[in-house]
N, C-alpha and C. Protein backbone atom coordinates (compact mmCIF):
# COMPACT_ATOMS: atom_id res chain seq x y z
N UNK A 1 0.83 -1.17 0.00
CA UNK A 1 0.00 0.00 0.00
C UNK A 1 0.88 1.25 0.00
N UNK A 2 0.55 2.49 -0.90
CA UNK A 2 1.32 3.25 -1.10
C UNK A 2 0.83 4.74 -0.21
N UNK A 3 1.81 4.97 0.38
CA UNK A 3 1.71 6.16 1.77
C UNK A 3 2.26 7.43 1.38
N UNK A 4 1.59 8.24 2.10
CA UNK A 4 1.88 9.79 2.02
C UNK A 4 1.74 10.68 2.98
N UNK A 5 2.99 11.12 3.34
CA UNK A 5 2.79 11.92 4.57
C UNK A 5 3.42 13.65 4.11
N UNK A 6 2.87 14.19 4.92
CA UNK A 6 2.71 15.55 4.63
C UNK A 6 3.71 16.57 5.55
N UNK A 7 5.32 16.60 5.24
CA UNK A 7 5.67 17.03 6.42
C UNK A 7 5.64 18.48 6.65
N UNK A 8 6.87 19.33 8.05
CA UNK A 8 6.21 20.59 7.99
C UNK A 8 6.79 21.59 7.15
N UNK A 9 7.78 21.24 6.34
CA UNK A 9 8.87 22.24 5.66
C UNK A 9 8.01 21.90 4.02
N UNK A 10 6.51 21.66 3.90
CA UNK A 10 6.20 21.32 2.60
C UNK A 10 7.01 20.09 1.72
N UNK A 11 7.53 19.30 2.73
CA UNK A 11 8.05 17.98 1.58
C UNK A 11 7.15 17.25 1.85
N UNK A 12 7.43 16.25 1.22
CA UNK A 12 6.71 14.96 0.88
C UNK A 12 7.33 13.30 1.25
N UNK A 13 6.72 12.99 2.00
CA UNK A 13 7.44 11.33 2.18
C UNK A 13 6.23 10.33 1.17
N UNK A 14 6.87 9.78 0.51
CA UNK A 14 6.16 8.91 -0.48
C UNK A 14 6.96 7.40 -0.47
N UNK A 15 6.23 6.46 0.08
CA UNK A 15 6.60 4.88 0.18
C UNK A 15 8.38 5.31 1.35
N UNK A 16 8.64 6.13 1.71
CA UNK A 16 9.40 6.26 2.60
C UNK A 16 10.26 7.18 1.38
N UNK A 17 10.20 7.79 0.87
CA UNK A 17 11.17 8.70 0.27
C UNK A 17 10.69 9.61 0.03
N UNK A 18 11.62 10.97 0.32
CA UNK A 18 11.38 12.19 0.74
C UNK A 18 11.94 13.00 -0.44
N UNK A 19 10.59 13.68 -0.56
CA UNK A 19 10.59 14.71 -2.31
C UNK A 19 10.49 16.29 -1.41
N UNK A 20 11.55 16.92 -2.38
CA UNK A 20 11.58 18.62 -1.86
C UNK A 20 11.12 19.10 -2.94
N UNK A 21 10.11 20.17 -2.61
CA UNK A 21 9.53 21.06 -3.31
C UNK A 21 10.14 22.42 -4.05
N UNK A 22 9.60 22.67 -5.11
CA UNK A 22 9.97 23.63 -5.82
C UNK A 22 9.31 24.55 -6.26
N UNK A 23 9.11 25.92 -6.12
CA UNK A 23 8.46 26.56 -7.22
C UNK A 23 9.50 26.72 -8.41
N UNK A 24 8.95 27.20 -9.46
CA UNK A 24 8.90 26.84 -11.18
C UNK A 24 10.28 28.15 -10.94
N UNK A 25 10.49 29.33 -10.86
CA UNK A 25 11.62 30.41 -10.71
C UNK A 25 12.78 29.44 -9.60
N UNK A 26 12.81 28.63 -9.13
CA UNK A 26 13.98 28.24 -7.90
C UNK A 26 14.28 26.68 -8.34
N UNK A 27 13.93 26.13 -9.60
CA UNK A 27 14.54 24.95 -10.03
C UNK A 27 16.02 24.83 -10.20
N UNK A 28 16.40 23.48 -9.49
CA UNK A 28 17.73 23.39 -9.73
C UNK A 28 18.46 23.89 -10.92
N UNK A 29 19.91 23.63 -11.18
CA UNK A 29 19.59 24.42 -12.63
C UNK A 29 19.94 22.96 -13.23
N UNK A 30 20.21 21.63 -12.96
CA UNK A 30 20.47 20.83 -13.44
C UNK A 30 19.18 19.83 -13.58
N UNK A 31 17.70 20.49 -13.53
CA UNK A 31 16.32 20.30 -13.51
C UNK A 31 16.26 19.79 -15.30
N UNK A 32 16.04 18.67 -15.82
CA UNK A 32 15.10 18.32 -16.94
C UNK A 32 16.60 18.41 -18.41
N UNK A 33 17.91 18.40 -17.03
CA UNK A 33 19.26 18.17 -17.95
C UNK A 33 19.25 16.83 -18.90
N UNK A 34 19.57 16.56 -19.71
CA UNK A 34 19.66 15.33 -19.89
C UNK A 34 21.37 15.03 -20.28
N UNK A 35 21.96 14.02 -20.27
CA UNK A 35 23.38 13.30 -20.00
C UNK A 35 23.82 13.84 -21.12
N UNK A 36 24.99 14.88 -20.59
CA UNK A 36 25.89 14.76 -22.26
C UNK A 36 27.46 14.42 -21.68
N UNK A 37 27.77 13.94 -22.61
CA UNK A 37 28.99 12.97 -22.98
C UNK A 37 30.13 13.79 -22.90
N UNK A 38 30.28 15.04 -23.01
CA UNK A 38 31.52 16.56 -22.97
C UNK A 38 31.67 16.13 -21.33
N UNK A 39 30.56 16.72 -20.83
CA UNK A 39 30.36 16.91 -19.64
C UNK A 39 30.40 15.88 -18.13
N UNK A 40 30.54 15.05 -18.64
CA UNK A 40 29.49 13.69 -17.97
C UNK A 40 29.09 13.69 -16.84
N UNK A 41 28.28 14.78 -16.95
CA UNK A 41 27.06 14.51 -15.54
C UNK A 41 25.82 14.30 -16.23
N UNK A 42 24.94 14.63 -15.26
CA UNK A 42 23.26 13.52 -15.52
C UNK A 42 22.80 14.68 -14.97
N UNK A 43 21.48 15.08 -15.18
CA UNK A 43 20.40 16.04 -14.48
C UNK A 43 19.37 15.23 -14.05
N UNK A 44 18.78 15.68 -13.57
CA UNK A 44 17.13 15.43 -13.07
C UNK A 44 16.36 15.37 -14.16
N UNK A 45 15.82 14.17 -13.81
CA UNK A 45 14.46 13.76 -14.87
C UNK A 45 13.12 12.89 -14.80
N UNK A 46 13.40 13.14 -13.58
CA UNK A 46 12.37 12.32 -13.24
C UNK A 46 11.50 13.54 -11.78
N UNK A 47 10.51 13.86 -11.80
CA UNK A 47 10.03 14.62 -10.83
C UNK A 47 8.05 14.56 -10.84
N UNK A 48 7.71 15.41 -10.49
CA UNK A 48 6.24 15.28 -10.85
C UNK A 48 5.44 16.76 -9.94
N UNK A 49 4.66 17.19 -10.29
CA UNK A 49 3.76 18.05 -9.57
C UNK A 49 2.55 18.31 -9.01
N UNK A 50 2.40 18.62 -7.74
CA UNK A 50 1.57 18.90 -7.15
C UNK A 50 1.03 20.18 -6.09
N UNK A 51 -0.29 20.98 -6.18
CA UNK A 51 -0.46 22.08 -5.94
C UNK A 51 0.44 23.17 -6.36
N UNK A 52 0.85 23.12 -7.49
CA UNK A 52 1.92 24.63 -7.26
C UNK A 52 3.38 24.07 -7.38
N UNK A 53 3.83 23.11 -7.03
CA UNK A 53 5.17 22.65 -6.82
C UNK A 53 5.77 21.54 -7.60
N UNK A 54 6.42 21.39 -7.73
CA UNK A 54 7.52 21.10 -8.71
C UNK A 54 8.22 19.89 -7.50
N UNK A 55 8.02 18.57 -7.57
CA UNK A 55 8.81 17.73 -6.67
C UNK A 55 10.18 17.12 -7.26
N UNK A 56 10.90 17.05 -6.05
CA UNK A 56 12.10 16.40 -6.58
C UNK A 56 12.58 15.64 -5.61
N UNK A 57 13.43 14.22 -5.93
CA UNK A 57 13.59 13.66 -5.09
C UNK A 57 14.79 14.02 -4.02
N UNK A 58 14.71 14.51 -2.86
CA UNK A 58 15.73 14.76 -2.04
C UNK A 58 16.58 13.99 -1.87
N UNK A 59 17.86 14.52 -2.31
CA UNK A 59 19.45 13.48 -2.14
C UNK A 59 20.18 13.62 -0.74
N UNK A 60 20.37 13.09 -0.08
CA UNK A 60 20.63 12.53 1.45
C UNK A 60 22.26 13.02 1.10
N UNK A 61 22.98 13.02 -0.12
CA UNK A 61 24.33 13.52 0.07
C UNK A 61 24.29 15.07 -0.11
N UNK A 62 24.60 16.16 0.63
CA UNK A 62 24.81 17.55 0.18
C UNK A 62 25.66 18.33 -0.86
N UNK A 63 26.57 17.64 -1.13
CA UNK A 63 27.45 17.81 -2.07
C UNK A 63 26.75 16.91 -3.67
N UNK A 64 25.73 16.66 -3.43
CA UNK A 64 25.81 15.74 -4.85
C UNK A 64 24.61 17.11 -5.44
C-alpha cells in the first residue's frame, strides 16, 4: 500500500522517500538536464507536480 505523509517544511514522504519542493523560478539548474557525454554529468528527470510545486527527489548527500 502506497503512503503519504505531509511534512512541515512542505516535503513529501512517499513509500518512505522524501521529495523537496519547488516553485517553477527556484529549479535546480540541473532540472530536466539530460546526460551529455563533454560533460558527464546527468540532471534530473524524473520529478512530478503537485499544488503549485515542482517535486524532486531529495538526495541525502549535500554535495551531490
Amino acid at each position: 500500500m502506497k503512503t503519504i505523509k505531509f511534512l512541515k517544511n512542505k516535503s513529501i514522504r512517499l513509500n518512505h522517500t522524501t521529495y523537496k519542493p519547488y516553485l517553477i523560478g527556484k529549479l535546480p539548474s540541473k532540472f530536466a538536464y539530460i546526460y551529455d557525454e563533454d560533460e558527464e554529468k546527468e540532471g534530473i528527470t524524473q520529478w512530478f507536480n503537485y499544488k503549485g510545486f515542482t517535486y524532486i527527489e531529495q538526495q541525502d548527500n549535500p554535495w551531490a
